[in-house]
C-alpha atoms as a PDB file:
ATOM      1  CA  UNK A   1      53.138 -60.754  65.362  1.00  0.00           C
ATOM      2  CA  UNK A   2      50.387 -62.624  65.992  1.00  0.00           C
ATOM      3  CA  UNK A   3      47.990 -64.395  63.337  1.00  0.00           C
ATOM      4  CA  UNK A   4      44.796 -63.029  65.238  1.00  0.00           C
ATOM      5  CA  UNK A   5      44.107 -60.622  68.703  1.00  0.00           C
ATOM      6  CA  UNK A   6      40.918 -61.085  70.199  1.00  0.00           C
ATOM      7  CA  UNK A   7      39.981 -58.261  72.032  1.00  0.00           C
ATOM      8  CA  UNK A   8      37.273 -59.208  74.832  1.00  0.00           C
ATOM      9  CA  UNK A   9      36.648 -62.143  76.410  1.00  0.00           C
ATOM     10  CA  UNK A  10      33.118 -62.665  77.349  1.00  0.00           C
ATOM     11  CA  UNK A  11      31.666 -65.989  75.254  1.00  0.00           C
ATOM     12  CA  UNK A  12      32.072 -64.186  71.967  1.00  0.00           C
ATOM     13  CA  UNK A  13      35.591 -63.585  72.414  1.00  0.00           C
ATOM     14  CA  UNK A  14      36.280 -66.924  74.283  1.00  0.00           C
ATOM     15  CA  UNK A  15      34.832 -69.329  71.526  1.00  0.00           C
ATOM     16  CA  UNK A  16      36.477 -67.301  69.449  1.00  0.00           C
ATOM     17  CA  UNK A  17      39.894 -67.997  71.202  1.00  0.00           C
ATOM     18  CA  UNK A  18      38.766 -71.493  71.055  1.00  0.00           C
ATOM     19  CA  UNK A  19      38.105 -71.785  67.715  1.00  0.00           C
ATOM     20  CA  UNK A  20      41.258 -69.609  66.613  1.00  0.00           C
ATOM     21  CA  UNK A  21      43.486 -71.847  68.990  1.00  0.00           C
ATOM     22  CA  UNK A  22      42.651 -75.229  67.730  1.00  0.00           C
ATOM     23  CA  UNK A  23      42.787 -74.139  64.327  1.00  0.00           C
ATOM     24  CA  UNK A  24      46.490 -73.580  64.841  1.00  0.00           C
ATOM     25  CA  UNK A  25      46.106 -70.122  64.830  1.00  0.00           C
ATOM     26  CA  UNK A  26      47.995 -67.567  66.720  1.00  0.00           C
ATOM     27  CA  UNK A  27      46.061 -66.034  69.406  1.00  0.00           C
ATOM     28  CA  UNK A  28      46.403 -63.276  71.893  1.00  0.00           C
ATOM     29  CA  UNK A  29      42.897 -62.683  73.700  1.00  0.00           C
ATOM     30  CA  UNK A  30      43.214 -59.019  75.222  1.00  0.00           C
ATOM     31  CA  UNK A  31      41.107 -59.895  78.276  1.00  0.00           C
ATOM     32  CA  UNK A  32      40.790 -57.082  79.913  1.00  0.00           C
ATOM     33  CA  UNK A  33      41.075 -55.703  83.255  1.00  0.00           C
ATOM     34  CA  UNK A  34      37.208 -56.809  83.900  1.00  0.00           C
ATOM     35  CA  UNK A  35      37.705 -60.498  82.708  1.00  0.00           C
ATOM     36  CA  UNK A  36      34.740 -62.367  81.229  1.00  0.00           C
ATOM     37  CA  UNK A  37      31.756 -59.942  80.352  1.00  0.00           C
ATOM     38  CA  UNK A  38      28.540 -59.764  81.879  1.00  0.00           C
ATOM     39  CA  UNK A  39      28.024 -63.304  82.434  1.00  0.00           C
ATOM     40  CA  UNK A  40      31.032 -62.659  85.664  1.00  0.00           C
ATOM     41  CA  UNK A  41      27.611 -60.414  86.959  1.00  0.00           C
ATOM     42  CA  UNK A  42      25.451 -63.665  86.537  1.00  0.00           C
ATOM     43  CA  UNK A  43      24.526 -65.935  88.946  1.00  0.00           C
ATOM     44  CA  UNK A  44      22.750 -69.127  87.695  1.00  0.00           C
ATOM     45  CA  UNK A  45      22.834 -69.802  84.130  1.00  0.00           C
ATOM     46  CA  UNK A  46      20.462 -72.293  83.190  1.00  0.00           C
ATOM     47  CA  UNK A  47      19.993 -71.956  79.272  1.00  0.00           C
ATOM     48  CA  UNK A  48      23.309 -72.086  78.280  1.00  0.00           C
ATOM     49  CA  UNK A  49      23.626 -75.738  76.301  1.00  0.00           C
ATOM     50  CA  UNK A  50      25.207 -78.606  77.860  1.00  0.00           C
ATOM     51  CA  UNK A  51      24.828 -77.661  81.616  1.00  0.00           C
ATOM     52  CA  UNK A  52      21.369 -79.447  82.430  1.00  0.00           C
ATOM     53  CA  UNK A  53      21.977 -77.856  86.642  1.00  0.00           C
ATOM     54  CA  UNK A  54      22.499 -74.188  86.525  1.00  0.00           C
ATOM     55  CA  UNK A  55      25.962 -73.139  86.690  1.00  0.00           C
ATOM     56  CA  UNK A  56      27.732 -70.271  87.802  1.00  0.00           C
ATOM     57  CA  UNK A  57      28.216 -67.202  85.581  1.00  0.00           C
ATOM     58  CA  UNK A  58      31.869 -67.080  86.655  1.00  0.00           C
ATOM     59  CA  UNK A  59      32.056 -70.808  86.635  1.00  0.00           C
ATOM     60  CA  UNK A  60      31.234 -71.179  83.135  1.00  0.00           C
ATOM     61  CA  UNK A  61      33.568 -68.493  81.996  1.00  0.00           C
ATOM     62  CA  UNK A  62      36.468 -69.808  83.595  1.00  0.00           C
ATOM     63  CA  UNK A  63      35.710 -73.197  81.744  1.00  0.00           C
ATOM     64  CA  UNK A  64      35.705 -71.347  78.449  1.00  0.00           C
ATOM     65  CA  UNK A  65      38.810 -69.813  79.301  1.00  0.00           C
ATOM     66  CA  UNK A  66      40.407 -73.028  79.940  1.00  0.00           C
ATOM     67  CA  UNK A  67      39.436 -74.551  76.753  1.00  0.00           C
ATOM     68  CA  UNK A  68      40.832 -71.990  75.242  1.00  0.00           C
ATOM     69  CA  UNK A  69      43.773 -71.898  77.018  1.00  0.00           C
ATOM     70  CA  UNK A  70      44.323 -75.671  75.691  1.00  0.00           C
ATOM     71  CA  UNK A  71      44.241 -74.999  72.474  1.00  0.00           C
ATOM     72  CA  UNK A  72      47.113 -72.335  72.564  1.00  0.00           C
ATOM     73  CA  UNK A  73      45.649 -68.881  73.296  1.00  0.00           C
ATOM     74  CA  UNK A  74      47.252 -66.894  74.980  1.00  0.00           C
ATOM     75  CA  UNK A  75      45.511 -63.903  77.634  1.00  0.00           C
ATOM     76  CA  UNK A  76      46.526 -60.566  78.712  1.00  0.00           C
ATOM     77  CA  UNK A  77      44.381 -58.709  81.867  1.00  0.00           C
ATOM     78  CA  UNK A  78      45.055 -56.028  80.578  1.00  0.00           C
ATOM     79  CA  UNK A  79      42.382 -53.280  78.886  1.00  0.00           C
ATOM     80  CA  UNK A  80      43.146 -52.702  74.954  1.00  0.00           C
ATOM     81  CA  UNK A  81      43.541 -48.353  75.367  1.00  0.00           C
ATOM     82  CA  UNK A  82      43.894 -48.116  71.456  1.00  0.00           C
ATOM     83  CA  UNK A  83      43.866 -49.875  67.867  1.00  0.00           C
ATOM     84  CA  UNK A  84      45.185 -48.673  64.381  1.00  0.00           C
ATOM     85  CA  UNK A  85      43.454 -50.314  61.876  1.00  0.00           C
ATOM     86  CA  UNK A  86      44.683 -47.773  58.937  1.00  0.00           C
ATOM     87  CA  UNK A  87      47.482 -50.622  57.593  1.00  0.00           C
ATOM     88  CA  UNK A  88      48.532 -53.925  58.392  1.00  0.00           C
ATOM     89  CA  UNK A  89      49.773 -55.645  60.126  1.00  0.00           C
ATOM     90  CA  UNK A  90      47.269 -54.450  62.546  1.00  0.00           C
ATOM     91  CA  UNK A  91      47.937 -52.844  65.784  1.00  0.00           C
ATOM     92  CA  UNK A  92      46.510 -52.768  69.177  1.00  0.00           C
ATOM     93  CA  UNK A  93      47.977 -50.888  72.255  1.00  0.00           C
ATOM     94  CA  UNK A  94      47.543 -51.598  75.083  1.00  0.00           C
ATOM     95  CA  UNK A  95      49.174 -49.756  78.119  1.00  0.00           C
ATOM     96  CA  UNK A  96      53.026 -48.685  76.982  1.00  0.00           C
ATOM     97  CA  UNK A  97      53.011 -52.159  74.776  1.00  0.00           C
ATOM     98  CA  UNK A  98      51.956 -52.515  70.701  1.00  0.00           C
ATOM     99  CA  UNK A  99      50.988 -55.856  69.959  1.00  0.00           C
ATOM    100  CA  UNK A 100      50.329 -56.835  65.704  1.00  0.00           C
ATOM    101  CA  UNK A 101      47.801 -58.774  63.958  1.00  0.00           C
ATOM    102  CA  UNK A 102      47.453 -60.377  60.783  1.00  0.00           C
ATOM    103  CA  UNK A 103      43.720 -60.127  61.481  1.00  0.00           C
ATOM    104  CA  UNK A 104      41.548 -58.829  64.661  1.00  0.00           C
ATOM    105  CA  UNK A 105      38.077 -59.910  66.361  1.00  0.00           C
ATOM    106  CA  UNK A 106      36.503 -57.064  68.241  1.00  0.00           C
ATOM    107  CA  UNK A 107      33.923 -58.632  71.051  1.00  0.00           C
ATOM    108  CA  UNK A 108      34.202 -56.319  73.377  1.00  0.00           C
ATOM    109  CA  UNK A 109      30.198 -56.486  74.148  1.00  0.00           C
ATOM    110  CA  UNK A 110      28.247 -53.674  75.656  1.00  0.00           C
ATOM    111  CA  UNK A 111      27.527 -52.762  79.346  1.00  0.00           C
ATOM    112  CA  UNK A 112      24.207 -52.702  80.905  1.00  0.00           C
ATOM    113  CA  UNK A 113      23.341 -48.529  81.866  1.00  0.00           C
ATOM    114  CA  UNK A 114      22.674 -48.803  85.572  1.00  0.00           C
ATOM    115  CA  UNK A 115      21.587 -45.959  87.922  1.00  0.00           C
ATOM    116  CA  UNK A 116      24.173 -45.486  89.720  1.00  0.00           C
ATOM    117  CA  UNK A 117      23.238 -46.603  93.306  1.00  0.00           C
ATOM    118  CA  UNK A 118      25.821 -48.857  95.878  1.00  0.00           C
ATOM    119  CA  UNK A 119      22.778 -50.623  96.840  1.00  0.00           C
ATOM    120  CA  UNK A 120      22.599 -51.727  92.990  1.00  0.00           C
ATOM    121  CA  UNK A 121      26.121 -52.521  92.908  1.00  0.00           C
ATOM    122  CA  UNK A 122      26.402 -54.347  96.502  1.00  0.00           C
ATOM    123  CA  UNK A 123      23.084 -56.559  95.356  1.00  0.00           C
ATOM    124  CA  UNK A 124      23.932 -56.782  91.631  1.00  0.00           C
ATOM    125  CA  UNK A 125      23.386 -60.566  90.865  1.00  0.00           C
ATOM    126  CA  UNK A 126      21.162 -61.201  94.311  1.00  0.00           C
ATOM    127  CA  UNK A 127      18.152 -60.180  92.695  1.00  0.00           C
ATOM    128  CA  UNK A 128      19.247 -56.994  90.711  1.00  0.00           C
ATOM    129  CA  UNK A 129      19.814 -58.108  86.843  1.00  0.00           C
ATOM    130  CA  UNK A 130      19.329 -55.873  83.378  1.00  0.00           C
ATOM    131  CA  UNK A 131      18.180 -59.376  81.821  1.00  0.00           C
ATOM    132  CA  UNK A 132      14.578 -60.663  82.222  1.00  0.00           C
ATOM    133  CA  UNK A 133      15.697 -63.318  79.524  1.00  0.00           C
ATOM    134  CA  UNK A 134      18.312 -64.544  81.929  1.00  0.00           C
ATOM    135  CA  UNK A 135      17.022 -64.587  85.567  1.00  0.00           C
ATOM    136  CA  UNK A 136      13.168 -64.217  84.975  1.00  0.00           C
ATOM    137  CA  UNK A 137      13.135 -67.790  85.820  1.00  0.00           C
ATOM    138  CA  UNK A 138      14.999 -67.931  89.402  1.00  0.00           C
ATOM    139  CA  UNK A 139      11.790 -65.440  90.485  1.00  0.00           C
ATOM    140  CA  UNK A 140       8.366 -67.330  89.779  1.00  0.00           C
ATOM    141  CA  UNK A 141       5.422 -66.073  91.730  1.00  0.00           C
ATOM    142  CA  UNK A 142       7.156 -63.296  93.021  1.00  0.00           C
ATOM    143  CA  UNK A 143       7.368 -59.860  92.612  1.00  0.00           C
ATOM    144  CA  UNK A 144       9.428 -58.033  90.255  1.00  0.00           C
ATOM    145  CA  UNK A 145      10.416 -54.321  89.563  1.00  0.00           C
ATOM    146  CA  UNK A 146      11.443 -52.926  85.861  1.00  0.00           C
ATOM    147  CA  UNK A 147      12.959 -49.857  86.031  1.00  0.00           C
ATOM    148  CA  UNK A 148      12.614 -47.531  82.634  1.00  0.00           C
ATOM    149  CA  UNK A 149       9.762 -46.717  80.162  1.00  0.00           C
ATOM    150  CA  UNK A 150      11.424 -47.450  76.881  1.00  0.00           C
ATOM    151  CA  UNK A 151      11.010 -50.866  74.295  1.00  0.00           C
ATOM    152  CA  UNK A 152      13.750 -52.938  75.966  1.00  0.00           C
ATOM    153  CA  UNK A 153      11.748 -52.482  79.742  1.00  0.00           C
ATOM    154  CA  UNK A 154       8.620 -52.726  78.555  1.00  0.00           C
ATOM    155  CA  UNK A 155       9.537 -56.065  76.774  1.00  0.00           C
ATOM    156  CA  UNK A 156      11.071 -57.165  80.165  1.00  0.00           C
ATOM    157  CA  UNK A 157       8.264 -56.759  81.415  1.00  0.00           C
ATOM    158  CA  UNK A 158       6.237 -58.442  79.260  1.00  0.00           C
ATOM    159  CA  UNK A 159       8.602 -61.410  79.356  1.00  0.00           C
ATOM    160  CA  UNK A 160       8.674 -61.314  83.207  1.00  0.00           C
ATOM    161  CA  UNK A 161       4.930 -61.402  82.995  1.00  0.00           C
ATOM    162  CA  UNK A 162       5.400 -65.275  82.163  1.00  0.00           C
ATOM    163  CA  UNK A 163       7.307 -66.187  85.645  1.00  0.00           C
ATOM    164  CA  UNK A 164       6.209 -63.301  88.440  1.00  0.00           C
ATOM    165  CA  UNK A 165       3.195 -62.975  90.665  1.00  0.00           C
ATOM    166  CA  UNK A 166       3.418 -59.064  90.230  1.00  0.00           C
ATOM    167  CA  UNK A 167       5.462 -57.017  87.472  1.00  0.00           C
ATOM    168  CA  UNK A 168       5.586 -53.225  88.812  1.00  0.00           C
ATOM    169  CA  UNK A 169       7.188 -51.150  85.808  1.00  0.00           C
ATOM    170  CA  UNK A 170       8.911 -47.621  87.393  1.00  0.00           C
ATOM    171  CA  UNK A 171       9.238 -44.804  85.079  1.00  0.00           C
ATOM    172  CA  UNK A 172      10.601 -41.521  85.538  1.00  0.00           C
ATOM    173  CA  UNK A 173       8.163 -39.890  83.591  1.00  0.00           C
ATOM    174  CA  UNK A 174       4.105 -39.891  82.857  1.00  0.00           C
ATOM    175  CA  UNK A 175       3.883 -42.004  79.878  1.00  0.00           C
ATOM    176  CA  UNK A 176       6.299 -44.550  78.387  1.00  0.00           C
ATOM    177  CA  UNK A 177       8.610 -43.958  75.478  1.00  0.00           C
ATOM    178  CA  UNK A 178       8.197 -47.557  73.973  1.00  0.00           C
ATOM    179  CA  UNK A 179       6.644 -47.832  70.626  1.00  0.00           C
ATOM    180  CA  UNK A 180       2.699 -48.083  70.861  1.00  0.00           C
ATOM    181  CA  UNK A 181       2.263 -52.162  69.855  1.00  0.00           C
ATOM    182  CA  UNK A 182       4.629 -52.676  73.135  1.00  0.00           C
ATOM    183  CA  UNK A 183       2.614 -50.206  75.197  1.00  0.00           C
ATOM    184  CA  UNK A 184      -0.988 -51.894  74.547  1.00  0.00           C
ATOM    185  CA  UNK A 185       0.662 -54.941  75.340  1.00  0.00           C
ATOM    186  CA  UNK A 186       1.735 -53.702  78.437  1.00  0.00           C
ATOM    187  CA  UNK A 187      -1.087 -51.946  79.285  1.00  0.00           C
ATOM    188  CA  UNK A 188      -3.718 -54.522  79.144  1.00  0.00           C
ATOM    189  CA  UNK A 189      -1.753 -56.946  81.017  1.00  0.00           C
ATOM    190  CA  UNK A 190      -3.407 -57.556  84.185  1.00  0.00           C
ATOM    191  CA  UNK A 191       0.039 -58.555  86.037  1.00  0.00           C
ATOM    192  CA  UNK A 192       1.286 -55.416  85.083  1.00  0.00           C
ATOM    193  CA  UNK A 193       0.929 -52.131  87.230  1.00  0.00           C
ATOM    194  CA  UNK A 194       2.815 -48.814  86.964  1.00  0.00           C
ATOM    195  CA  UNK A 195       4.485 -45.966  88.760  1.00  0.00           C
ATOM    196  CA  UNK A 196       4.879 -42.789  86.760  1.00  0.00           C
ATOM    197  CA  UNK A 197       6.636 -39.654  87.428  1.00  0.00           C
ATOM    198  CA  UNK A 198       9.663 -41.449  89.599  1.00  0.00           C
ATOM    199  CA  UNK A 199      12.837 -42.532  90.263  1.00  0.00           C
ATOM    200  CA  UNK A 200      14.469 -45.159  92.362  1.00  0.00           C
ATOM    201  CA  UNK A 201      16.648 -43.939  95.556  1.00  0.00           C
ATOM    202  CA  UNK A 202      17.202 -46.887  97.143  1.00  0.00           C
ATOM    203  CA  UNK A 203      17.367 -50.638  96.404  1.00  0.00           C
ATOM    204  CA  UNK A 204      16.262 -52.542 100.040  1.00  0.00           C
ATOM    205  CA  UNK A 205      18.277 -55.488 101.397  1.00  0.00           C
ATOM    206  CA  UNK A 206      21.051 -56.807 103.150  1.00  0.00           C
ATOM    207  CA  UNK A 207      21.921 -60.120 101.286  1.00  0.00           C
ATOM    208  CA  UNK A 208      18.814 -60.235  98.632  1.00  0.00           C
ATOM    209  CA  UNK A 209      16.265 -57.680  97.368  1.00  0.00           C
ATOM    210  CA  UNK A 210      14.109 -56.941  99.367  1.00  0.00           C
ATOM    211  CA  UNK A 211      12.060 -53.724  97.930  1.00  0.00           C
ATOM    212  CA  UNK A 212      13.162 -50.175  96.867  1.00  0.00           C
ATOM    213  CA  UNK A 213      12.612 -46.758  98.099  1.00  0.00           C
ATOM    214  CA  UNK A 214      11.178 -44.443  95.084  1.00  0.00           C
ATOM    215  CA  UNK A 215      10.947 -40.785  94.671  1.00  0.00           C
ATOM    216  CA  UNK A 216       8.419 -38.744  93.122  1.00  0.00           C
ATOM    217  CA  UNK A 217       9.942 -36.217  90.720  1.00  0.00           C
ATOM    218  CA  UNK A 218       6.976 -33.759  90.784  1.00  0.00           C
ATOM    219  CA  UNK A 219       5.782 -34.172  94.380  1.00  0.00           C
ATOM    220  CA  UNK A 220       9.234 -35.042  96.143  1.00  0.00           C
ATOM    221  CA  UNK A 221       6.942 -37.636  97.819  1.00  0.00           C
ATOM    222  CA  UNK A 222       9.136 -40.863  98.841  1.00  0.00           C
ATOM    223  CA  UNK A 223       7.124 -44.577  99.304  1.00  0.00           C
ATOM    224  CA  UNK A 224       8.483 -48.262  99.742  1.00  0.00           C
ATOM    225  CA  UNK A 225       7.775 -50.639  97.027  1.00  0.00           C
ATOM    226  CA  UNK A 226       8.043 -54.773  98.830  1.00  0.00           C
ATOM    227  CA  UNK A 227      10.126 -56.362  95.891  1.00  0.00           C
ATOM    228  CA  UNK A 228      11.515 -59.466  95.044  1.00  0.00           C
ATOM    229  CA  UNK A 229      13.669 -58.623  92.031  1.00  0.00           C
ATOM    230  CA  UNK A 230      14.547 -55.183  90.492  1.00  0.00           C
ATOM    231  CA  UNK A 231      15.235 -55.175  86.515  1.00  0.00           C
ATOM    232  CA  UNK A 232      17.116 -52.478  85.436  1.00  0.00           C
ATOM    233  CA  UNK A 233      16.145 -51.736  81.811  1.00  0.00           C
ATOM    234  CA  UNK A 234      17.045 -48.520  80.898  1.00  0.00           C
ATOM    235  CA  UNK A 235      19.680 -49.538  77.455  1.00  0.00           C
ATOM    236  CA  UNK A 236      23.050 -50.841  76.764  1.00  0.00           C
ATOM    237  CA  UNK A 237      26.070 -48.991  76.006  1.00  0.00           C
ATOM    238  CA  UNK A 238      28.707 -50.611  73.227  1.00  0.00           C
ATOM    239  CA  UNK A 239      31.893 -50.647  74.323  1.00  0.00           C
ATOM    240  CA  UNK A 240      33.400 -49.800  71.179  1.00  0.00           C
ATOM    241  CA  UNK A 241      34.975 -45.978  72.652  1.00  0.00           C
ATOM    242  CA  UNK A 242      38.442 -46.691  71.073  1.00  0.00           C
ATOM    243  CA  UNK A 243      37.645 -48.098  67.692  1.00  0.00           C
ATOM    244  CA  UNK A 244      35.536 -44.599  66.524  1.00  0.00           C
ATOM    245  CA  UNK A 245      37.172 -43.495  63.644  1.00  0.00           C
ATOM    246  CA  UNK A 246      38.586 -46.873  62.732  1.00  0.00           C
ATOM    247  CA  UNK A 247      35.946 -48.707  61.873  1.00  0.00           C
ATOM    248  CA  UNK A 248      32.113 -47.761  60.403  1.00  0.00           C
ATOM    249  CA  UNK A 249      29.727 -47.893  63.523  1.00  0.00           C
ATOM    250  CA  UNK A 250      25.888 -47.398  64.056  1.00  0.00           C
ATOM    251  CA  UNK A 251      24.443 -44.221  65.365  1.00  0.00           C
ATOM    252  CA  UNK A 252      24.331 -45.942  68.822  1.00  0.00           C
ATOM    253  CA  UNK A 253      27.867 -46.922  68.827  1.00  0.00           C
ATOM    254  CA  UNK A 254      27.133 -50.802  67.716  1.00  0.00           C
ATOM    255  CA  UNK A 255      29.407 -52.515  65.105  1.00  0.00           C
ATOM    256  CA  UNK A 256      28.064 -52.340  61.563  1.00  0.00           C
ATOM    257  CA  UNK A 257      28.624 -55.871  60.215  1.00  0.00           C
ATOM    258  CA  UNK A 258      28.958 -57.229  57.066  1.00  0.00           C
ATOM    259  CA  UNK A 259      28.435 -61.164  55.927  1.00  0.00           C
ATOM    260  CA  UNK A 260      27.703 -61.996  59.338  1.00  0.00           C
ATOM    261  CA  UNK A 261      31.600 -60.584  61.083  1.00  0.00           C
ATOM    262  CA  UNK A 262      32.457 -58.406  58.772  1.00  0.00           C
ATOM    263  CA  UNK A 263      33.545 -55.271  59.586  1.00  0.00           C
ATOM    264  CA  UNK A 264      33.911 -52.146  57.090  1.00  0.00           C
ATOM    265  CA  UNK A 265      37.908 -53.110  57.408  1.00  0.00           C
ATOM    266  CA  UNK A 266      39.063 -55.939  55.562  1.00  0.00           C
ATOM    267  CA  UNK A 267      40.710 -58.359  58.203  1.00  0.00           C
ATOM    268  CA  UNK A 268      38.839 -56.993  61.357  1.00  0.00           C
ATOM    269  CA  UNK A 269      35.752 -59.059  62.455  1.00  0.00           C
ATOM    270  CA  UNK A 270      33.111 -58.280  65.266  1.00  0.00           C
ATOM    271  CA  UNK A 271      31.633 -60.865  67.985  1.00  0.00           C
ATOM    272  CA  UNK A 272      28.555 -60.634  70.535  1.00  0.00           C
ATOM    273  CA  UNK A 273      26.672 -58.002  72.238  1.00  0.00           C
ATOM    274  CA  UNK A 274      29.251 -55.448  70.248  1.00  0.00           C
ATOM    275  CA  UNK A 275      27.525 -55.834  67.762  1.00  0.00           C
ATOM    276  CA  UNK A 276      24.100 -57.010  68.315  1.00  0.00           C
ATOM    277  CA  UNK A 277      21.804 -54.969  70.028  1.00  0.00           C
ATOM    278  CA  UNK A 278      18.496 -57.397  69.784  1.00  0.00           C
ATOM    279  CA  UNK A 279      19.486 -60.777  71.128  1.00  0.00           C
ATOM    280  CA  UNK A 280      22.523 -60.202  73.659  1.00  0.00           C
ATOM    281  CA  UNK A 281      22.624 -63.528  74.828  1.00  0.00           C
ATOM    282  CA  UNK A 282      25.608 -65.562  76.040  1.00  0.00           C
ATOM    283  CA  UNK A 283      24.643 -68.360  73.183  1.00  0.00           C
ATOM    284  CA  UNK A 284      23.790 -66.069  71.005  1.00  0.00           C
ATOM    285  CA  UNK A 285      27.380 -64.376  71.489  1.00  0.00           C
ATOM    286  CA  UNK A 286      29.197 -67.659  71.410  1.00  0.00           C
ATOM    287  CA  UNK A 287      28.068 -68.486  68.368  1.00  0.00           C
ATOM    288  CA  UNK A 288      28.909 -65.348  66.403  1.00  0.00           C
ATOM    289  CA  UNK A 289      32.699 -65.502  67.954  1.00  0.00           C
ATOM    290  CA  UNK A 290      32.809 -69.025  66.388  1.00  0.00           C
ATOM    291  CA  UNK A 291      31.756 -67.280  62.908  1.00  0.00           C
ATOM    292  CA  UNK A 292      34.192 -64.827  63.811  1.00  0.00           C
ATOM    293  CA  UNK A 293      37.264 -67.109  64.107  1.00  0.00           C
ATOM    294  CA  UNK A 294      36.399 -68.990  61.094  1.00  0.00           C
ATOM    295  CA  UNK A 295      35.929 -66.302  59.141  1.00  0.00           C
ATOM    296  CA  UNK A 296      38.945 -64.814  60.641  1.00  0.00           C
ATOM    297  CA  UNK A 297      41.283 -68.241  59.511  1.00  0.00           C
ATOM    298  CA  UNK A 298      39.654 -67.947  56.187  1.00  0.00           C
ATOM    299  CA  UNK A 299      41.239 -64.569  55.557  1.00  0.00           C
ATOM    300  CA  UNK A 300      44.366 -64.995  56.605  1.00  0.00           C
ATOM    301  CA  UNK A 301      44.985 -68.498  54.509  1.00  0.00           C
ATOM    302  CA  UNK A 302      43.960 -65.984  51.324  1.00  0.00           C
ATOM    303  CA  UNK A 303      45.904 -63.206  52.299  1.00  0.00           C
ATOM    304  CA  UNK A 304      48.955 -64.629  54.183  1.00  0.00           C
ATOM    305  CA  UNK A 305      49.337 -67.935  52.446  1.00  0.00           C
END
């Protein structure tokens, strides 16, 4: 029986284990398999607080991990496969084993939707990102690619508009699917230039982007695009697959909250990108797995005094 399980443990779910920890708390963080979230697919972070020299993405995890770690919590690399929320104490499977819970914090974040290519994969984090916010920085005066044609690319975009040379936006189809304020925005930015009607093949490079190899779905015609950076912006996926049913989510799968953690389950609390679709930033996260844990202590000294 544990007082809390964290399940996740990108910075939502490590402050969390921080903050659980040191208040005496505890606390079993359900790591997962894929340890750390999508800052372990970052390269420099340069905005997180503290750190005035970039730092690794994997660098900085593993120092949140060992703060934890010093304050008691406990981790498990293993994926959570199940939870039963439907009485208490809570439950969460994971493999053959059950583990129980006074209380639970969900932050298992969401996952960038990539296309699908090795070449994406192979160069992921050598100048292919899904986070203008992030790396726009690392790529001033050069040129950048944004792949998709809905709000979240065009407002890369935009944002990358502040840093590159060139911002080519690549969309699969004629027009864009972003709402029209975004759109005018786009389209009477002078940086900006598009290429309708296709679809990436290829991303070019050996150690670093280098350009990518597009398709034209109506012709078949294929060109080479000279590139410096590809953004991939085509949406986020929650990874909240094993908690339908248990708790109340949104129609794209995000975490409705309540007072800031609160989930539609007494006792169960959600952290990060899980549940916030606008902001999804490692701060941002951090700070709501601190809410989390207090919130989380708060409940337990009422309900298990």
């Amino acid at each position: 029986m544990y007082d809390v399980i964290i399940i996740g443990s990108g910075p939502a779910g490590l402050t969390a284990a921080t903050y659980a920890g040191r208040a005496g708390l505890e606390t079993l963080v359900v790591a997962g398999v894929t340890f750390g979230g999508q800052l372990m697919l970052t390269g420099g972070v340069e905005n997180f607080p503290g750190f005035p020299e970039p730092i690794l993405g994997p660098e900085l995890v593993d120092k949140m991990r060992k703060q934890a770690e010093r304050f008691g919590a406990k981790f498990l690399f293993q994926d959570a496969t199940a939870a039963d929320f439907s009485s208490k104490p809570f439950k969460v499977k994971v493999g053959s084993q059950i583990f129980e819970a006074k209380s639970v914090i969900i932050a298992t974040g969401a996952s960038a939707r990539w296309l699908g290519l090795e070449s994406e994969a192979r160069l992921r984090g050598k100048g292919v990102s899904s986070c203008a916010t992030c790396d726009a920085p690392f790529f001033r005066e050069k040129k950048v690619v944004v792949i998709g044609g809905g709000d979240t690319a065009v407002d890369e975009a935009l944002a990358l508009t502040k840093y590159a040379r060139e911002v080519t936006l690549v969309h699969r189809r004629n027009e864009l699917r972003a709402t029209k304020i975004l759109q005018d925005r786009a389209f009477s930015n002078k940086k900006i230039s598009f290429v309708w009607d296709s679809i990436v093949e290829e991303i070019i490079g050996k150690n670093k982007v280098e350009g990518i190899r597009v398709r034209n779905v109506k012709t078949g015609e294929e060109s080479e695009i000279v590139t410096d950076a590809v953004f991939v912006a085509i949406g986020h996926k929650p990874n909240t697959d094993i908690f339908k049913g248990q708790i109340e989510l949104d129609n794209n799968g995000y975490i409705m909250i309540r007072d800031e953690t609160k989930t539609s389950v007494e006792g169960v609390f959600a952290a990060g990108d899980v549940r916030d679709p606008r902001y999804r930033q490692a701060i941002t996260a951090a700070g709501s797995g601190c809410k989390a844990a207090l919130d989380a202590r708060k409940y337990i000294e009422e309900h298990y005094p």
